[in-house]
C-alpha atoms as a PDB file:
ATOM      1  CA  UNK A   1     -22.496  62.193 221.185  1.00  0.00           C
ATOM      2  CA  UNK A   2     -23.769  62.573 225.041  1.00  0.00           C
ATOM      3  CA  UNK A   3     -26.487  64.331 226.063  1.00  0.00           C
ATOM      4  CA  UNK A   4     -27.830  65.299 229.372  1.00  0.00           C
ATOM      5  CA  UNK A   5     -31.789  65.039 230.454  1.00  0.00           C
ATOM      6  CA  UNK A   6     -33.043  66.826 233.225  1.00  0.00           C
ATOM      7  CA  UNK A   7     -34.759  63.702 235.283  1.00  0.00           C
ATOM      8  CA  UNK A   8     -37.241  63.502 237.759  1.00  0.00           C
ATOM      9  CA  UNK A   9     -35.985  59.519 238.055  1.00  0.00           C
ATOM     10  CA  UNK A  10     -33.325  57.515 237.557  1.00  0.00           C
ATOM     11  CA  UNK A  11     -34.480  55.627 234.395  1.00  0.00           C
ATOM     12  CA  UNK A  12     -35.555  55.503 231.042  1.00  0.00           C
ATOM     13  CA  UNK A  13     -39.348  55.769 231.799  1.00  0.00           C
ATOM     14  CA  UNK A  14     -39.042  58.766 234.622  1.00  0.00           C
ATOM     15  CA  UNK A  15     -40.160  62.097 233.781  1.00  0.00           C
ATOM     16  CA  UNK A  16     -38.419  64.990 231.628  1.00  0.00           C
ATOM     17  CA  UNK A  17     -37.909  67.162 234.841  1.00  0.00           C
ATOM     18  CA  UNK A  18     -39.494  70.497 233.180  1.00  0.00           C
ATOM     19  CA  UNK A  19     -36.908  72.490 236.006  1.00  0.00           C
ATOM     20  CA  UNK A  20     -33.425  72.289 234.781  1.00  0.00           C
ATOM     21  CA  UNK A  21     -31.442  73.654 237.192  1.00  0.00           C
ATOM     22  CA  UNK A  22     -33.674  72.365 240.346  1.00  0.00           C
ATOM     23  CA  UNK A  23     -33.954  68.698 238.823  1.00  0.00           C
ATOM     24  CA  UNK A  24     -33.311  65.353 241.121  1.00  0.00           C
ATOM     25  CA  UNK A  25     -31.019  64.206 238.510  1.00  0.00           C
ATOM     26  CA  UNK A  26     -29.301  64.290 235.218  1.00  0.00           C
ATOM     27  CA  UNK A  27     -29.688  60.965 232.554  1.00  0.00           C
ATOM     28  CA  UNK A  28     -26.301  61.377 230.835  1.00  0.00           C
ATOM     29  CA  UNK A  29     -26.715  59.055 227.392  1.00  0.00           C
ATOM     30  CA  UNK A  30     -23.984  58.313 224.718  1.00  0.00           C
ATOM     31  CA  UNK A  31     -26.477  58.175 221.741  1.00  0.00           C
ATOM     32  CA  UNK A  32     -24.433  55.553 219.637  1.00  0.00           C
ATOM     33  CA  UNK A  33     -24.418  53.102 222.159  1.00  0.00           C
ATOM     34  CA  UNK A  34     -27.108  53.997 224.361  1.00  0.00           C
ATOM     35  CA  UNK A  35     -25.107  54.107 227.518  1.00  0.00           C
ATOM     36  CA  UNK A  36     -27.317  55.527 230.350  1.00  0.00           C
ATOM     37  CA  UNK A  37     -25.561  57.218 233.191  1.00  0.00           C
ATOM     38  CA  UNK A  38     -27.504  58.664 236.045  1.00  0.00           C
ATOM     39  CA  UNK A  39     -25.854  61.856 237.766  1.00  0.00           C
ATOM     40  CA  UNK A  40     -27.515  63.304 240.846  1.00  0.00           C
ATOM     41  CA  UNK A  41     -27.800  67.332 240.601  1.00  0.00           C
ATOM     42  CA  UNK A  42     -25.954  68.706 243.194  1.00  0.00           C
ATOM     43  CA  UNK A  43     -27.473  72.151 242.730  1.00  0.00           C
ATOM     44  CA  UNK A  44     -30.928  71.363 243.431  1.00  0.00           C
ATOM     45  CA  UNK A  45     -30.780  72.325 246.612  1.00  0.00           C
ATOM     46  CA  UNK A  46     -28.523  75.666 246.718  1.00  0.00           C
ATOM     47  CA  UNK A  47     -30.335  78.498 248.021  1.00  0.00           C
ATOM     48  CA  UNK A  48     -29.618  80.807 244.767  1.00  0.00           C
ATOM     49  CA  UNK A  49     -27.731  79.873 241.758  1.00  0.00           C
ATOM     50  CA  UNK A  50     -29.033  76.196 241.067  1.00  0.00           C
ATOM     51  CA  UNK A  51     -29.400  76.433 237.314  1.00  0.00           C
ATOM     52  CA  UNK A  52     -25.771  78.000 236.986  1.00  0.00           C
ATOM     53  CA  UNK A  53     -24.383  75.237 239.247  1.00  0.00           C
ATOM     54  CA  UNK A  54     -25.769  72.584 237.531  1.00  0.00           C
ATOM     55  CA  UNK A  55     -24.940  73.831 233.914  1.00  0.00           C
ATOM     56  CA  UNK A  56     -21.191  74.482 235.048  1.00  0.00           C
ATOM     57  CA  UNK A  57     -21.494  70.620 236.831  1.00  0.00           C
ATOM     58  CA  UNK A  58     -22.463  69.362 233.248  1.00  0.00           C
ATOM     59  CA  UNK A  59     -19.966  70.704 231.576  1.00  0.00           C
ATOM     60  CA  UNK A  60     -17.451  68.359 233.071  1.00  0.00           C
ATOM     61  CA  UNK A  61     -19.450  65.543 231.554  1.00  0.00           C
ATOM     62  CA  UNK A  62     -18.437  66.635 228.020  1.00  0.00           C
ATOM     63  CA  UNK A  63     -22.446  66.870 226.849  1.00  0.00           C
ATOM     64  CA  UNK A  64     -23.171  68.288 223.261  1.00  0.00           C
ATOM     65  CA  UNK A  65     -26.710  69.052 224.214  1.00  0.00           C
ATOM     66  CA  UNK A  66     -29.351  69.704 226.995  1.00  0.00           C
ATOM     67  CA  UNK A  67     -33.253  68.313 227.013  1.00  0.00           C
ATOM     68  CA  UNK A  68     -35.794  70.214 229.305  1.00  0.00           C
ATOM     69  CA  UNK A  69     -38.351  71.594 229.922  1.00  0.00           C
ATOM     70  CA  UNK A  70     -37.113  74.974 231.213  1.00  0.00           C
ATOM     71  CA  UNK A  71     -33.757  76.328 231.203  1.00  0.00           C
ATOM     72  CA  UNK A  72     -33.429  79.983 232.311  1.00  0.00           C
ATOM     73  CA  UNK A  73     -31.311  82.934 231.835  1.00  0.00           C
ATOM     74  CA  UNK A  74     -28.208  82.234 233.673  1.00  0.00           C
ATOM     75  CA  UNK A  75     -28.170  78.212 232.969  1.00  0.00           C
ATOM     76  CA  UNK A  76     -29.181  79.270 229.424  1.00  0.00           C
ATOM     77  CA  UNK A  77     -26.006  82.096 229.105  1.00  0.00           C
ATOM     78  CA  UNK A  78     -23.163  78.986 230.896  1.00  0.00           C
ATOM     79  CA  UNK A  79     -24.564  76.161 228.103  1.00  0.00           C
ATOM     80  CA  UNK A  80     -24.721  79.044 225.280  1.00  0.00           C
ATOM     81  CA  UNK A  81     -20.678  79.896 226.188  1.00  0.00           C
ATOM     82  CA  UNK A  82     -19.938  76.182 225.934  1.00  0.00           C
ATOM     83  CA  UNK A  83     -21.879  76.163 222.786  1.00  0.00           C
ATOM     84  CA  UNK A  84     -23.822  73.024 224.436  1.00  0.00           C
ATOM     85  CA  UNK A  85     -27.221  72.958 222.285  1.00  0.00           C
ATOM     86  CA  UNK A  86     -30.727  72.892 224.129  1.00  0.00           C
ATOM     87  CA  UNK A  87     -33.632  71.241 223.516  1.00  0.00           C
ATOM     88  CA  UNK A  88     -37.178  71.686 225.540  1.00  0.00           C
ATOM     89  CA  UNK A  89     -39.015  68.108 226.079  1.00  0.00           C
ATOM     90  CA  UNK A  90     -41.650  66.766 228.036  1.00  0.00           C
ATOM     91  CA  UNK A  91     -43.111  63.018 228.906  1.00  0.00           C
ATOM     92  CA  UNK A  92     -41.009  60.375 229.486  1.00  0.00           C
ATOM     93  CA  UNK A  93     -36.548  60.089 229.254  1.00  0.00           C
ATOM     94  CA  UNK A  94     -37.322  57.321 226.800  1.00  0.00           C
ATOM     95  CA  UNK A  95     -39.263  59.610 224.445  1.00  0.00           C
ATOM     96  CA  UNK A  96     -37.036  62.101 224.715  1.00  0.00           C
ATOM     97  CA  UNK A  97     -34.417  60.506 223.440  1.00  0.00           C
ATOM     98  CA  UNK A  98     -36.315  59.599 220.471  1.00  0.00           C
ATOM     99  CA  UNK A  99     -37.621  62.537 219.500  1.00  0.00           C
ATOM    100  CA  UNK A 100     -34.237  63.305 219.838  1.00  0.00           C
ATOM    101  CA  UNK A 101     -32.509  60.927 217.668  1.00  0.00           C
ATOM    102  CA  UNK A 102     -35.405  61.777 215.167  1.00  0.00           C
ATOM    103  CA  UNK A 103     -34.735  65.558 215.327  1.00  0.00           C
ATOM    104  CA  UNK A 104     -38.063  65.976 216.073  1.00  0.00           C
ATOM    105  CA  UNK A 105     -37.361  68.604 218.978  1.00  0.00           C
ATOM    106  CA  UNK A 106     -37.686  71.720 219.614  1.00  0.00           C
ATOM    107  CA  UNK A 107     -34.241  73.963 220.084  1.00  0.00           C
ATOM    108  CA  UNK A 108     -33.510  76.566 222.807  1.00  0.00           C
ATOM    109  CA  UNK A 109     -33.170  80.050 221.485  1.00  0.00           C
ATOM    110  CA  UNK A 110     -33.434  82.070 224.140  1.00  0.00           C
ATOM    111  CA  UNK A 111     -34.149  81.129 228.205  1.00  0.00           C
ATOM    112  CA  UNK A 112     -37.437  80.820 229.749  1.00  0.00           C
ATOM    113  CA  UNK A 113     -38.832  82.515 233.041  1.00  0.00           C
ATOM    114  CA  UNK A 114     -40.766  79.604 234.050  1.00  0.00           C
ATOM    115  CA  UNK A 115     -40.787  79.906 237.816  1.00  0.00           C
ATOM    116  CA  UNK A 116     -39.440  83.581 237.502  1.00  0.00           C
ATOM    117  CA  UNK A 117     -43.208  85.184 236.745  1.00  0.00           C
ATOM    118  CA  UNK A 118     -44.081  87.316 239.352  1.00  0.00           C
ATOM    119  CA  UNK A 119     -41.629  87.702 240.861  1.00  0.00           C
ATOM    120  CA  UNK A 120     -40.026  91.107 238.995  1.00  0.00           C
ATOM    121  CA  UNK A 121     -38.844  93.911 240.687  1.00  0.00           C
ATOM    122  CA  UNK A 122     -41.459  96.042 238.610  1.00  0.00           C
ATOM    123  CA  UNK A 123     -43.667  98.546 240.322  1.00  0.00           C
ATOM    124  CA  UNK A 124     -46.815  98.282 236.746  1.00  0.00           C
ATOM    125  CA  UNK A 125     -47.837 100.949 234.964  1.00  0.00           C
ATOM    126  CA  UNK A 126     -49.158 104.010 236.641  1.00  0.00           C
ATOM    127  CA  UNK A 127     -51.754 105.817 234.372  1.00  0.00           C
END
């Protein structure tokens, strides 16, 4: 089974990246023989769009699941198709992968808005 971390690094001890589609890079790992592959994301710098890009560039890395710490509604609705599973993490790759292999995480039911709030199109509530 591979999975796919959202990295701040390029190793086992760098940081879950808590943005998934605006991460440095992605930690691909075959679980059963701890193969570590390090991906660079090529969306993180697109001006709209990143967390789409990067969930459509993992999907050519035949991943069964996503760890991050955010993963929002479009990124969320391109893994979801692909029935990829997500998990939310934090601390180190190493840790991650752990908790992982423990089943100790947390799974993605529905996208966050991390780095979305305040930013809606609302106009509040007029009394």
């Amino acid at each position: 089974m591979k999975i796919a971390i959202s990295s701040s690094g390029d190793n086992l001890q760098s940081a879950v990246d808590p943005r998934f589609g605006r991460c440095k890079n992605f930690i691909i790992i075959e679980i059963s023989e701890m193969s570590l592959a390090v991906h660079e994301n090529g969306a993180q710098f697109v001006g709209h769009g990143a967390g789409t890009k990067a969930a459509q560039d993992l999907l050519k890395f035949g991943v069964s699941a996503i760890i991050s710490g955010n993963i929002g509604p479009n990124a969320f609705q391109v893994l979801s198709v692909a029935n990829i599973r997500m998990y939310t993490s934090s601390g180190t790759i190493e840790n991650a992968v752990e908790a992982f292999k423990k089943g100790n995480l947390i799974e993605v039911t529905q996208p966050s808005n991390a780095g979305h709030m305040g930013r809606g199109s609302g106009r509040g509530r007029r009394s």
